[in-house]
N, C-alpha and C. Protein backbone atom coordinates (compact mmCIF):
# COMPACT_ATOMS: atom_id res chain seq x y z
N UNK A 1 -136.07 -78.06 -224.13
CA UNK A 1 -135.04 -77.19 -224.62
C UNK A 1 -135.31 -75.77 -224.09
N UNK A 2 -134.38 -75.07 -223.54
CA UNK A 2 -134.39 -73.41 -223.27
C UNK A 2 -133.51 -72.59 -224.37
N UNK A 3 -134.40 -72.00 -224.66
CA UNK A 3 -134.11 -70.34 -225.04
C UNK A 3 -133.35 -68.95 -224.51
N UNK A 4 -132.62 -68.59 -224.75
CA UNK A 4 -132.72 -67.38 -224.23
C UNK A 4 -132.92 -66.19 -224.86
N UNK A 5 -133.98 -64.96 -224.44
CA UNK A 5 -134.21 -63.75 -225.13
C UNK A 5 -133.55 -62.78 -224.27
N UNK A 6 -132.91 -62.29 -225.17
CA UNK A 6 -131.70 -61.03 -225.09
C UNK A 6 -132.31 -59.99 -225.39
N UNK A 7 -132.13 -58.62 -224.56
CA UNK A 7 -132.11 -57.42 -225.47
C UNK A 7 -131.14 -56.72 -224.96
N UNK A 8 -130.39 -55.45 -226.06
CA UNK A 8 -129.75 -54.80 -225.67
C UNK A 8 -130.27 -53.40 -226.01
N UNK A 9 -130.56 -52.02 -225.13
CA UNK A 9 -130.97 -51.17 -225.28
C UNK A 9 -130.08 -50.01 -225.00
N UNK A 10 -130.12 -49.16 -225.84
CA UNK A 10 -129.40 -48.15 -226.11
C UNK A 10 -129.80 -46.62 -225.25
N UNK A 11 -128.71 -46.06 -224.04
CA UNK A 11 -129.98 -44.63 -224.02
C UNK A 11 -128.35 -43.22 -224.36
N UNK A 12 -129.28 -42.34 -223.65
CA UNK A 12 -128.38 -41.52 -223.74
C UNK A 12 -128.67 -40.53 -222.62
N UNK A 13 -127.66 -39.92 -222.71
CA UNK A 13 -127.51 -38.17 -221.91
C UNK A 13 -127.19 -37.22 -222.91
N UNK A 14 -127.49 -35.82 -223.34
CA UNK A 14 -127.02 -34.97 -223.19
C UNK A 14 -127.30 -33.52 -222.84
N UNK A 15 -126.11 -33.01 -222.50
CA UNK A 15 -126.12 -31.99 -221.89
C UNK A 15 -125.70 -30.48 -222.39
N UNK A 16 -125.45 -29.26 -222.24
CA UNK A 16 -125.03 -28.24 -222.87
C UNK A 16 -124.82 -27.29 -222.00
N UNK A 17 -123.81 -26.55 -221.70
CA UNK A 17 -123.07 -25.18 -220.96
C UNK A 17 -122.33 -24.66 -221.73
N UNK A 18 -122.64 -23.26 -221.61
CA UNK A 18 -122.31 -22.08 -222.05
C UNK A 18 -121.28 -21.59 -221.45
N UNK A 19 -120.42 -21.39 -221.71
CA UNK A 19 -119.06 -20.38 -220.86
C UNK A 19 -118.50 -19.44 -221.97
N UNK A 20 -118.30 -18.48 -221.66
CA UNK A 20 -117.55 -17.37 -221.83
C UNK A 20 -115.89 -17.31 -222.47
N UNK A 21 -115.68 -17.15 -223.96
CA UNK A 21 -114.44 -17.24 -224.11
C UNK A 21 -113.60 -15.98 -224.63
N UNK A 22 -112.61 -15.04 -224.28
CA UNK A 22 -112.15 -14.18 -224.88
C UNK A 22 -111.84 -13.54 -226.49
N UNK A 23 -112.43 -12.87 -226.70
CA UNK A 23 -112.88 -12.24 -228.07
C UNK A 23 -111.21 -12.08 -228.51
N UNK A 24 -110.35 -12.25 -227.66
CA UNK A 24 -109.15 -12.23 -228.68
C UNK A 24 -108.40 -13.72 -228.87
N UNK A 25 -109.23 -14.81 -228.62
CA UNK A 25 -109.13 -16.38 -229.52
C UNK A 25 -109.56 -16.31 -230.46
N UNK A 26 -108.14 -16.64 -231.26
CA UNK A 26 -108.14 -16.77 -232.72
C UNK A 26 -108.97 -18.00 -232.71
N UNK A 27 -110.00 -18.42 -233.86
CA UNK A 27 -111.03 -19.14 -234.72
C UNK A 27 -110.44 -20.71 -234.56
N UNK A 28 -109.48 -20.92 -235.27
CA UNK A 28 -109.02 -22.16 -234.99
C UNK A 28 -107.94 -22.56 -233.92
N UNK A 29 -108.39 -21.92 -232.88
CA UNK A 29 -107.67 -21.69 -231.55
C UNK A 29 -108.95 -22.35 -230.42
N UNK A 30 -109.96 -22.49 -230.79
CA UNK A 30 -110.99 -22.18 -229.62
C UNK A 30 -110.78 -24.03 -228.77
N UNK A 31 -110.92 -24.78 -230.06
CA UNK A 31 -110.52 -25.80 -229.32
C UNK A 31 -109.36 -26.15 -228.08
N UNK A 32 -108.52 -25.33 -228.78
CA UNK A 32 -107.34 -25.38 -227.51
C UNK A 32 -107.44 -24.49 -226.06
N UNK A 33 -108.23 -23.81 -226.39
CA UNK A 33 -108.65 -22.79 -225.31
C UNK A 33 -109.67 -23.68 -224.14
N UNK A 34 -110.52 -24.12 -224.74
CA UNK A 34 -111.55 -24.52 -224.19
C UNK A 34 -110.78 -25.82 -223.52
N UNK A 35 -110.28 -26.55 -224.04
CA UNK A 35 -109.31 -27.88 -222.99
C UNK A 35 -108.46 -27.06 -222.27
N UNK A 36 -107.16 -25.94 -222.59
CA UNK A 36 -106.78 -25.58 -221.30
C UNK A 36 -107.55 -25.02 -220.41
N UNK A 37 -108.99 -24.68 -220.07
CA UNK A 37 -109.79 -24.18 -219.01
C UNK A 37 -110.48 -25.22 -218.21
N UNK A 38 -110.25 -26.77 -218.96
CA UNK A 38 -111.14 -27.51 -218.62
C UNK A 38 -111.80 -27.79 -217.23
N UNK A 39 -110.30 -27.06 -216.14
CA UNK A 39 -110.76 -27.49 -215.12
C UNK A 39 -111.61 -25.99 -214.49
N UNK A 40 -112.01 -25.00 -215.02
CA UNK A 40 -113.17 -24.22 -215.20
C UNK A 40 -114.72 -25.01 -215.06
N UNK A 41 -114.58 -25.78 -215.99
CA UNK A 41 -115.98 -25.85 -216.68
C UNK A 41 -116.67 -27.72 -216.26
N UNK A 42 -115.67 -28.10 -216.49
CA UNK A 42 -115.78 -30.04 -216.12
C UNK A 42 -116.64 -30.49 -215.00
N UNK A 43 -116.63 -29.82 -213.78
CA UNK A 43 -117.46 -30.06 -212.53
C UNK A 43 -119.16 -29.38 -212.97
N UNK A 44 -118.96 -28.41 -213.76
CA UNK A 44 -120.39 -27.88 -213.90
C UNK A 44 -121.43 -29.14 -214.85
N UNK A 45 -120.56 -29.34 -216.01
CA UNK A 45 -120.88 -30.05 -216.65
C UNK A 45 -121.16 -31.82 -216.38
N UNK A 46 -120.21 -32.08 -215.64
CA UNK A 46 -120.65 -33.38 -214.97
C UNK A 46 -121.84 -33.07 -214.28
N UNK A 47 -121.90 -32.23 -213.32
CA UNK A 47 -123.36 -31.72 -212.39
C UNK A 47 -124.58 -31.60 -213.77
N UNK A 48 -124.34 -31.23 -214.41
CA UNK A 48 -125.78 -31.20 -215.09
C UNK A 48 -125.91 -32.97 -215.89
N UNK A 49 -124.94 -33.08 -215.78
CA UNK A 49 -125.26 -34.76 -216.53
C UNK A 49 -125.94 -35.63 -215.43
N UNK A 50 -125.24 -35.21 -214.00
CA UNK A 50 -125.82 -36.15 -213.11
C UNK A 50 -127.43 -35.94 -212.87
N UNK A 51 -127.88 -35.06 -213.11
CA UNK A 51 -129.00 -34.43 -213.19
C UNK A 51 -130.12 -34.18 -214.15
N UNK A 52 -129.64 -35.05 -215.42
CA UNK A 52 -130.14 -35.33 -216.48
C UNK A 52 -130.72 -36.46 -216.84
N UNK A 53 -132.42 -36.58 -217.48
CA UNK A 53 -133.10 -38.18 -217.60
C UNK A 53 -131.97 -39.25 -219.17
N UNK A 54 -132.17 -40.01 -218.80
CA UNK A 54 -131.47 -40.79 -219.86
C UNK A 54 -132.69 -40.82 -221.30
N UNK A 55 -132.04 -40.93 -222.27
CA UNK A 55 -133.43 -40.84 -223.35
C UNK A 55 -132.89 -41.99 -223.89
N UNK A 56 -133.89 -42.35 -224.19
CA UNK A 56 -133.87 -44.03 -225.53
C UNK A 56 -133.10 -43.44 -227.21
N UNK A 57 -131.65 -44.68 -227.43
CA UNK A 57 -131.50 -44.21 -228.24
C UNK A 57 -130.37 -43.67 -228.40
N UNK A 58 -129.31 -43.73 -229.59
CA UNK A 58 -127.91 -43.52 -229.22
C UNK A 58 -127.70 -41.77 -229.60
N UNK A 59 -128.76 -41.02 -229.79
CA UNK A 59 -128.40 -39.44 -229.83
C UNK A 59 -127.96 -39.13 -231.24
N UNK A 60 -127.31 -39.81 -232.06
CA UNK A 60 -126.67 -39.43 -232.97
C UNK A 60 -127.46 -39.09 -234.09
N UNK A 61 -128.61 -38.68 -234.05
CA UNK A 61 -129.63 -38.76 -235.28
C UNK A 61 -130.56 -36.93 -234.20
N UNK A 62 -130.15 -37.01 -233.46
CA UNK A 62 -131.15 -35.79 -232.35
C UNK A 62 -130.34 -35.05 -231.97
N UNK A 63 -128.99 -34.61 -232.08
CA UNK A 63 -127.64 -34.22 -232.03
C UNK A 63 -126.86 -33.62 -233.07
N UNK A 64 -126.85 -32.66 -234.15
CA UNK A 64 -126.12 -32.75 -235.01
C UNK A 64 -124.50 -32.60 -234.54
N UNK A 65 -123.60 -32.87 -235.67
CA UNK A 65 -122.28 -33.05 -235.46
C UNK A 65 -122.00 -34.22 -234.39
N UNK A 66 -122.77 -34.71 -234.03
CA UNK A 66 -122.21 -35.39 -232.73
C UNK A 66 -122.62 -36.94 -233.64
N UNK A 67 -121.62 -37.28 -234.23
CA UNK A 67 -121.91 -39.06 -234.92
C UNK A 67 -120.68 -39.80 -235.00
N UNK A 68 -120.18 -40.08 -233.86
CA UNK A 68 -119.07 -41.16 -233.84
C UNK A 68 -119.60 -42.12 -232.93
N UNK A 69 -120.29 -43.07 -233.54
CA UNK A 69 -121.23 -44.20 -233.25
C UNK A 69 -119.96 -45.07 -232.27
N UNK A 70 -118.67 -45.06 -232.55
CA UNK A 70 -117.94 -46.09 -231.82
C UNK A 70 -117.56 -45.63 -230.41
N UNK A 71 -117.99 -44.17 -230.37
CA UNK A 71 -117.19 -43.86 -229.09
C UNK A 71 -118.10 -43.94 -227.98
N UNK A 72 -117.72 -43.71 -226.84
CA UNK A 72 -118.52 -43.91 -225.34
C UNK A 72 -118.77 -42.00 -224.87
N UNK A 73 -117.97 -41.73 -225.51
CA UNK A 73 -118.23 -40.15 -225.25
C UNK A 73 -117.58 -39.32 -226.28
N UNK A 74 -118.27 -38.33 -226.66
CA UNK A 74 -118.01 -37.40 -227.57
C UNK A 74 -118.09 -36.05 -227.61
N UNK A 75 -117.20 -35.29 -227.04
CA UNK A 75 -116.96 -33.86 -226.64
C UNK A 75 -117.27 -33.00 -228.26
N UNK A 76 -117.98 -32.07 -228.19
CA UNK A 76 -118.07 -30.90 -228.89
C UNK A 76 -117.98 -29.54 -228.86
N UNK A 77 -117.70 -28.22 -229.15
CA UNK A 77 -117.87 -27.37 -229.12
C UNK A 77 -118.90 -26.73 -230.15
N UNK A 78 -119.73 -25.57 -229.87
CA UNK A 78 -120.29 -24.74 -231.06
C UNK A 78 -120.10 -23.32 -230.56
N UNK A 79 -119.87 -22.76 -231.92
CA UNK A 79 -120.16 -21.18 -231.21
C UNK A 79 -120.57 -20.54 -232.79
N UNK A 80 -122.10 -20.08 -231.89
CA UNK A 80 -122.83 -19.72 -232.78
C UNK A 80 -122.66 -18.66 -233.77
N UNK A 81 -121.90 -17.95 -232.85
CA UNK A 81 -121.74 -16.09 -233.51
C UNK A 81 -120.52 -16.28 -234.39
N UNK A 82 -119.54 -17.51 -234.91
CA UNK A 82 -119.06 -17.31 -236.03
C UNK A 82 -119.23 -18.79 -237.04
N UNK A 83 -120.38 -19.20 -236.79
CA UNK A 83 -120.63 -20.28 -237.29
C UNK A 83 -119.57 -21.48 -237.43
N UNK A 84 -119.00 -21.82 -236.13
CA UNK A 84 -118.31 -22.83 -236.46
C UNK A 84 -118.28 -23.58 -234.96
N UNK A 85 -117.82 -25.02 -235.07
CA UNK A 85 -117.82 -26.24 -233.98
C UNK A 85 -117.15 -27.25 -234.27
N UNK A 86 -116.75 -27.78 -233.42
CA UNK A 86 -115.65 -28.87 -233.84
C UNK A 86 -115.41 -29.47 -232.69
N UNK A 87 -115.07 -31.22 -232.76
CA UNK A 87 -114.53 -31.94 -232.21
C UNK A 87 -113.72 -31.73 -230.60
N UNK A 88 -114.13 -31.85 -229.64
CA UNK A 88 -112.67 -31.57 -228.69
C UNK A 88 -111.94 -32.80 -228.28
């Protein structure tokens, strides 16, 4: 009789860039700001992913805000200087 042993292993990437957003975006505006620039910022950010080691492990516990276990990718924003981040 044969067996078979399976594993499935989990890793991750992530990454973080800083860009510059105008001090006259309103608070619950930033999300929309930051997708219409996307094509600003998207090439930088892929470049640092390609350039990044994979870590063991689905991130969501080494990551705060970032826990939507079902998705394949999960965009965030933070900005520190008015304490707030959210979803993109």
């Amino acid at each position: 009789m044969k067996v078979k042993i399976e594993q499935r292993s989990v890793y991750h990437k992530f990454v973080e860039l800083e860009i510059e957003i105008p001090d006259t975006i309103e608070e619950d505006k930033i999300d929309e700001y930051i997708l219409s620039i996307e094509d600003q910022w998207i090439e930088d950010i892929d470049h640092k992913l390609n350039e990044t080691e994979f870590i063991l492990g689905t991130g969501l516990y080494d990551h705060p805000g970032h826990e939507d276990s079902e998705a394949e990718h999960e965009w965030r924003y933070e900005c520190e200087e008015w304490g707030i981040g959210g979803h993109l």
